[in-house]
Protein backbone atom coordinates (compact mmCIF):
# COMPACT_ATOMS: atom_id res chain seq x y z
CA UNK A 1 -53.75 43.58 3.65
CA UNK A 2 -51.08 41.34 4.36
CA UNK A 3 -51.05 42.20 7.89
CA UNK A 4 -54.51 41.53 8.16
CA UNK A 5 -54.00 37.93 6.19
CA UNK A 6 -51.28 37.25 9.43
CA UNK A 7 -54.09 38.41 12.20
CA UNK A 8 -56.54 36.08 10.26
CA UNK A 9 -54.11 32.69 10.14
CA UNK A 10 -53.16 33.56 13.82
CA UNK A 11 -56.93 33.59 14.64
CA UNK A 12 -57.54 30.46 13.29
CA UNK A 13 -55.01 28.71 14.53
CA UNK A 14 -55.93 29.82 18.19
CA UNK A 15 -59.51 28.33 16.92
CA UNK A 16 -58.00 25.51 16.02
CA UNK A 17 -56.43 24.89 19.28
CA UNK A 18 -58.93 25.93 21.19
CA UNK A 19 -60.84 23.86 19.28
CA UNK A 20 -58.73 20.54 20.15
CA UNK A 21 -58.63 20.96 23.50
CA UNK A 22 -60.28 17.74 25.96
CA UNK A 23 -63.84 18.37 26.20
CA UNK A 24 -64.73 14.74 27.43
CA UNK A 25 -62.83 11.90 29.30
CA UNK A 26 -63.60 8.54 29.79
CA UNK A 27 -63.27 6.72 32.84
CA UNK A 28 -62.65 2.59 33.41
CA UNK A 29 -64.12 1.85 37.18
CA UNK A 30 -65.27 -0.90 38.93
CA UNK A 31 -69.02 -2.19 39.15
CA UNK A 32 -68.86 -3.84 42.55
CA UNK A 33 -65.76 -2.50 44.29
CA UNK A 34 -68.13 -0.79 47.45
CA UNK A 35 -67.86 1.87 48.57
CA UNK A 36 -65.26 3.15 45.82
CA UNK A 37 -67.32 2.32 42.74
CA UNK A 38 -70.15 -0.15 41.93
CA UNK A 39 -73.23 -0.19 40.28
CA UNK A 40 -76.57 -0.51 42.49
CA UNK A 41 -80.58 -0.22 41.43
CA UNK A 42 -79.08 0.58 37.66
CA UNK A 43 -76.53 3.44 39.04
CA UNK A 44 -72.71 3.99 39.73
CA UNK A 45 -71.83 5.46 43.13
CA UNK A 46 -69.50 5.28 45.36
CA UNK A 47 -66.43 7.92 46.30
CA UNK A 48 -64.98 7.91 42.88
CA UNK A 49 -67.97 8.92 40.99
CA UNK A 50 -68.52 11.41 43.35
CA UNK A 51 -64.88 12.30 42.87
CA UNK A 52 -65.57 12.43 39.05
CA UNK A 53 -68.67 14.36 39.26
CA UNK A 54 -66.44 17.33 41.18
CA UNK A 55 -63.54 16.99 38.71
CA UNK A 56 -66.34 17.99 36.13
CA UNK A 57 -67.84 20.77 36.94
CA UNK A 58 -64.45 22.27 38.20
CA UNK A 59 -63.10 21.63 34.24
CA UNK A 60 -66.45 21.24 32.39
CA UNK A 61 -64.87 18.04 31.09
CA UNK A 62 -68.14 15.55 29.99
CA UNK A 63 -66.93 12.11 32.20
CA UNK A 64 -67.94 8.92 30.80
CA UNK A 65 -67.47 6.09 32.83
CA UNK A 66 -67.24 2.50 31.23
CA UNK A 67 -67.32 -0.49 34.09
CA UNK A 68 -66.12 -3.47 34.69
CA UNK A 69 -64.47 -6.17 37.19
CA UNK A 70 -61.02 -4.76 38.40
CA UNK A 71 -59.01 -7.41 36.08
CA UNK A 72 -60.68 -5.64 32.82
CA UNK A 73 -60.27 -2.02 33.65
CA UNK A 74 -56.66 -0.99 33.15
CA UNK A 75 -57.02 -3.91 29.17
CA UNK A 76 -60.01 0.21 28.70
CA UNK A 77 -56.67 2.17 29.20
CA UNK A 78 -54.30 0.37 27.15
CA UNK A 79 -56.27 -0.24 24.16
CA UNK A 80 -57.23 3.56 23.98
CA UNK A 81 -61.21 2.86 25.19
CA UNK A 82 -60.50 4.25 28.14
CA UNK A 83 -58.19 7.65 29.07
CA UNK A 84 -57.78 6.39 33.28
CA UNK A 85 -58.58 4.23 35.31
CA UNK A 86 -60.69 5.27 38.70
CA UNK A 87 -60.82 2.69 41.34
CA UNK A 88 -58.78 3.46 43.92
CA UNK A 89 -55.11 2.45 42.16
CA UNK A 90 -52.17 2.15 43.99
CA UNK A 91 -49.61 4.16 42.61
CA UNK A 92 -46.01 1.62 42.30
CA UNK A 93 -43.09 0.97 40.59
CA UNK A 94 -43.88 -1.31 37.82
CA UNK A 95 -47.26 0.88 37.00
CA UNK A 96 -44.86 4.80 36.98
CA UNK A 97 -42.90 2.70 34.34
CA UNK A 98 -45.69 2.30 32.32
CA UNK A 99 -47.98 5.50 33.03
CA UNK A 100 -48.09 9.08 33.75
CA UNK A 101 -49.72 9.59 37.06
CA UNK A 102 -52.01 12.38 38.59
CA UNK A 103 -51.29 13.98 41.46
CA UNK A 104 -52.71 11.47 44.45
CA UNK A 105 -55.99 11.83 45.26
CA UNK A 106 -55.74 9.67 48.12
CA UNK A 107 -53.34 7.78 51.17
CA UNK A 108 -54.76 5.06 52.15
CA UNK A 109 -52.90 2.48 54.94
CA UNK A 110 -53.85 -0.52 55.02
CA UNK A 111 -54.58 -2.08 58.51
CA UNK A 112 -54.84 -4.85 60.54
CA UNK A 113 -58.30 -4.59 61.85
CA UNK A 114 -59.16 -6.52 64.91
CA UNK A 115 -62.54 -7.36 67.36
CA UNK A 116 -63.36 -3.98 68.86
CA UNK A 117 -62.55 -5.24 72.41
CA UNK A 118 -59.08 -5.84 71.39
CA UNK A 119 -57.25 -2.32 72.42
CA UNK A 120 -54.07 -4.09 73.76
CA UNK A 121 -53.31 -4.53 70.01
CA UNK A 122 -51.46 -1.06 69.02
CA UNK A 123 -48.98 -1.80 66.50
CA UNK A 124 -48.20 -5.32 64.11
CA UNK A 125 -45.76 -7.35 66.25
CA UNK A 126 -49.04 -7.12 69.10
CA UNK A 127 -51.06 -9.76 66.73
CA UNK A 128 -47.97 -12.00 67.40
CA UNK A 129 -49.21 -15.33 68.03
CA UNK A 130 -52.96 -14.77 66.53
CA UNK A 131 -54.51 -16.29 63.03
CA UNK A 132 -54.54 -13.37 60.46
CA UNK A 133 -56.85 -13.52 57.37
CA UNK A 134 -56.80 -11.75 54.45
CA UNK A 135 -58.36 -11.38 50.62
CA UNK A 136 -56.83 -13.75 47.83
CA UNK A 137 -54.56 -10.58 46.12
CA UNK A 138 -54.04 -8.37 48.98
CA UNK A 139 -52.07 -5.95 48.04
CA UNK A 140 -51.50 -5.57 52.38
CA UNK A 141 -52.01 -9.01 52.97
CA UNK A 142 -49.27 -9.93 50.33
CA UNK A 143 -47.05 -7.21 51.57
CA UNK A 144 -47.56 -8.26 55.68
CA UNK A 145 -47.06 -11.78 55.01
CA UNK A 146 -43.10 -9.87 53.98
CA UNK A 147 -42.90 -7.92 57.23
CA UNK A 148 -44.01 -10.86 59.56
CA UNK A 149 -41.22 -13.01 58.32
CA UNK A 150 -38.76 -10.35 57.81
CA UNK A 151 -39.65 -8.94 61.29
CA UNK A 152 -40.51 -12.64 63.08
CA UNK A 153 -43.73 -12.03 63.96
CA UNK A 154 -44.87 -15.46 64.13
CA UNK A 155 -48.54 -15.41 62.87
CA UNK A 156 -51.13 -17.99 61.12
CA UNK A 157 -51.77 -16.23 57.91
CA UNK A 158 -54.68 -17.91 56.37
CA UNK A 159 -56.36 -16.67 52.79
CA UNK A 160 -60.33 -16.19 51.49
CA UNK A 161 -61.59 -16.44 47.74
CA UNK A 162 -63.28 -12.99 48.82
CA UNK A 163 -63.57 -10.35 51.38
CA UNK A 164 -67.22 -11.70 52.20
CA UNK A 165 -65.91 -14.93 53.32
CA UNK A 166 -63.16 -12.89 55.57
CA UNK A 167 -65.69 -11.00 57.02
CA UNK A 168 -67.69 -13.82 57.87
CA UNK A 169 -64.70 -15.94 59.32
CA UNK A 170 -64.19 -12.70 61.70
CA UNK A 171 -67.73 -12.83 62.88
CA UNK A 172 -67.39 -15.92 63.54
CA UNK A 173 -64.09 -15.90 65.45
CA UNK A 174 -62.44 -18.12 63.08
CA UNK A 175 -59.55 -15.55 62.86
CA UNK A 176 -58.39 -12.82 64.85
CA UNK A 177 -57.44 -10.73 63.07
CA UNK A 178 -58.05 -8.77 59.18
CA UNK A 179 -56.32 -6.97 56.49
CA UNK A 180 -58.11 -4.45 54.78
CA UNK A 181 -57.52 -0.86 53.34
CA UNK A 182 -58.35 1.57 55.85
CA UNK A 183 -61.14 3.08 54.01
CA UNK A 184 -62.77 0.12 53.28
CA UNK A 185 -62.47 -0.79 56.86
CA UNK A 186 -63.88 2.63 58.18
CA UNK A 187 -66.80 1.91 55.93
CA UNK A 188 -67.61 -1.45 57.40
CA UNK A 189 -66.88 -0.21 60.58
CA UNK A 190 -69.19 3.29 60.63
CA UNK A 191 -71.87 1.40 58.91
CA UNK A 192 -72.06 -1.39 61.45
CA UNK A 193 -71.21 -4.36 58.60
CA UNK A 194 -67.93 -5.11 61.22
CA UNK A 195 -67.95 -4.84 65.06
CA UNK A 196 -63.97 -4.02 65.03
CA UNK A 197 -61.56 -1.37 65.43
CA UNK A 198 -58.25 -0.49 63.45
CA UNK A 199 -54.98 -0.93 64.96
CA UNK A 200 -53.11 2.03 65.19
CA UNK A 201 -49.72 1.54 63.43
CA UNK A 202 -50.22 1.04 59.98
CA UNK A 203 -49.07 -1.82 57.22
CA UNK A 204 -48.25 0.62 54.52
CA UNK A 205 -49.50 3.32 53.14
CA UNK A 206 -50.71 3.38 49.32
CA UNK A 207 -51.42 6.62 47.26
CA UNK A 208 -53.87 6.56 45.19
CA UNK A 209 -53.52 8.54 41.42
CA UNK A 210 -55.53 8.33 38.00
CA UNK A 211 -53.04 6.42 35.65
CA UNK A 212 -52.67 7.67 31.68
CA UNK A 213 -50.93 6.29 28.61
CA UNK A 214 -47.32 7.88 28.08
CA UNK A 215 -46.31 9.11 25.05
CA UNK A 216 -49.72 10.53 23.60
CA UNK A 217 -50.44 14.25 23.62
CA UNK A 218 -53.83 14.19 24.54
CA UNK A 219 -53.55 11.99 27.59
CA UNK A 220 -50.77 13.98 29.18
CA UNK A 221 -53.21 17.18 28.68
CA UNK A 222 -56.43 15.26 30.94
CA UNK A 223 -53.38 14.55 33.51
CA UNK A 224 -52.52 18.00 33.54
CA UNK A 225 -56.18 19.06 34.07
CA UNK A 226 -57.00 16.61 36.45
CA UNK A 227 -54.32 16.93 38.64
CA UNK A 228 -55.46 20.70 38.61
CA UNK A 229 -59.05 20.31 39.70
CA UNK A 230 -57.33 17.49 42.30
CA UNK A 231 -55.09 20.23 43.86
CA UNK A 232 -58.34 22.65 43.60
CA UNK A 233 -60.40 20.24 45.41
CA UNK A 234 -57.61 19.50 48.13
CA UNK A 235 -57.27 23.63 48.86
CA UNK A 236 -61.15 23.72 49.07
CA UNK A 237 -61.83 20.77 50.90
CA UNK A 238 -64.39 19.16 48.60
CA UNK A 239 -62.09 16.11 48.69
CA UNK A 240 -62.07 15.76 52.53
CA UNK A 241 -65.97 16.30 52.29
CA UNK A 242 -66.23 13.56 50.01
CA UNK A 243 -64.23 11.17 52.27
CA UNK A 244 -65.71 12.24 55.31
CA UNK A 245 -69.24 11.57 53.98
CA UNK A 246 -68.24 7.62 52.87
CA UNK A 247 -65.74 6.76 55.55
CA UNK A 248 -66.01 9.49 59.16
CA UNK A 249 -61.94 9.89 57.93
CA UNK A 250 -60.00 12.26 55.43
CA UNK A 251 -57.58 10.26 53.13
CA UNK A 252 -56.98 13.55 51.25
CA UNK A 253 -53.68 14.28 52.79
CA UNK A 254 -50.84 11.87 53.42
CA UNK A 255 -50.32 10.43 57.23
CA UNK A 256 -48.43 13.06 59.06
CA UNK A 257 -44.62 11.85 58.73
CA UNK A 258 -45.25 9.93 55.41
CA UNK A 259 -42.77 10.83 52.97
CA UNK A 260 -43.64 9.71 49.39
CA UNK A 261 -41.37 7.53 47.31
CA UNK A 262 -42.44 8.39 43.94
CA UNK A 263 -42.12 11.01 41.83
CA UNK A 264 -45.01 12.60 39.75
């Protein structure tokens, strides 16, 4: 009898746990960040949704995504309405001190992206000389505007209110040159928004990871079980499939001689 009363307590409290484990997550992401996420004719698309959709039915984790303009998305996360954030977030410093990451997702450079029948421009000192543009809170633009005055590379930096407005400057000739993420970039550029090419060497390179609070049980189990199906998607190349499908390029992997400085 008494052994039978241990079986039983040991049973349920393998129920119990079993019972606690994530069966949902819910997901802050952008509503007009295109192609990564944004909300068009009433639905969300773009690669992270599609990322999302695979992380599901690899865990059987119920996603439920709640949108927003990038400036809200990470106030979801902090006040516990949101476990991560998905939209493309660059993994730094002041963010590890304040989250535990998932294992990248993504490495994405940012580039300097040019008129298409510019190929004498190879690397960043070759725009020496030219007007650069970039978006108001450019994480490359911000961090180029360092390297050209670190490095003397004497160009024009000039800065839009919005990508839109950069774009249309380019068309227009108005500058010679653009800073964009890579992806973004390879969008515009495959789906014939941009007549332009990429230079080859890139600004940086930014890895992308889901961020989630530290310190609470439950979020440190979804990290653990998303950086699972992650590494399962990596090995079975639904990731590159994904990327391939938005962009022509796989961002899956990191740059062949990029050595990461964080540690996850």
């Amino acid at each position: 009898m008494k052994r039978l009363l241990i079986l039983t307590f040991i049973f349920a409290l393998s129920g119990l746990a079993f019972a606690a484990a994530p069966s949902e997550i819910t997901v802050a992401s952008g509503n007009s960040s295109v192609p990564n996420t944004y909300i068009t004719g009433g639905k969300h698309m773009g690669t992270e949704p599609d990322i999302w959709a695979v992380i599901s039915a690899k865990t059987g984790l119920k996603v439920n995504f709640v949108t927003g303009e990038f400036n809200t998305l990470f106030g979801y996360l902090d006040s516990g309405r949101a476990d991560t954030v998905g939209n493309t977030i660059t993994v730094n410093q002041k963010r590890i001190d304040k989250y535990i990451f998932s294992e990248p997702y993504a490495y994405i450079p940012e580039k300097l992206v040019v008129h298409e029948d510019r190929t004498d421009l190879k690397r960043l000192r070759d725009i020496a000389g030219l007007k650069c543009g970039y978006s108001s809170g450019s994480n490359g633009g911000n961090l180029f505007k360092q390297i050209a005055e670190k490095e003397g590379i004497n160009v024009e930096l000039v800065v839009f209110d919005s990508s839109d407005l950069l774009n249309e400057a380019f068309r227009q000739g108005k500058v010679d040159v653009m800073i964009f993420a890579g992806s973004e970039a390879a969008f515009k550029i495959k789906n014939g928004y941009l007549k332009a090419r990429t230079v080859e060497e890139n600004i940086t390179v930014g890895e992308k990871a889901f961020p989630f609070r530290k310190g609470d049980p439950k979020s440190a189990e979804l990290c653990a079980i998303v950086t699972k199906a992650i590494q399962e998607m990596k090995a079975d190349g639904s990731l590159k499939a994904i990327y391939e499908k938005w962009f022509s390029e796989d961002y899956s992997n990191p740059p062949e001689g990029y050595v990461s400085p964080w540690k996850f």
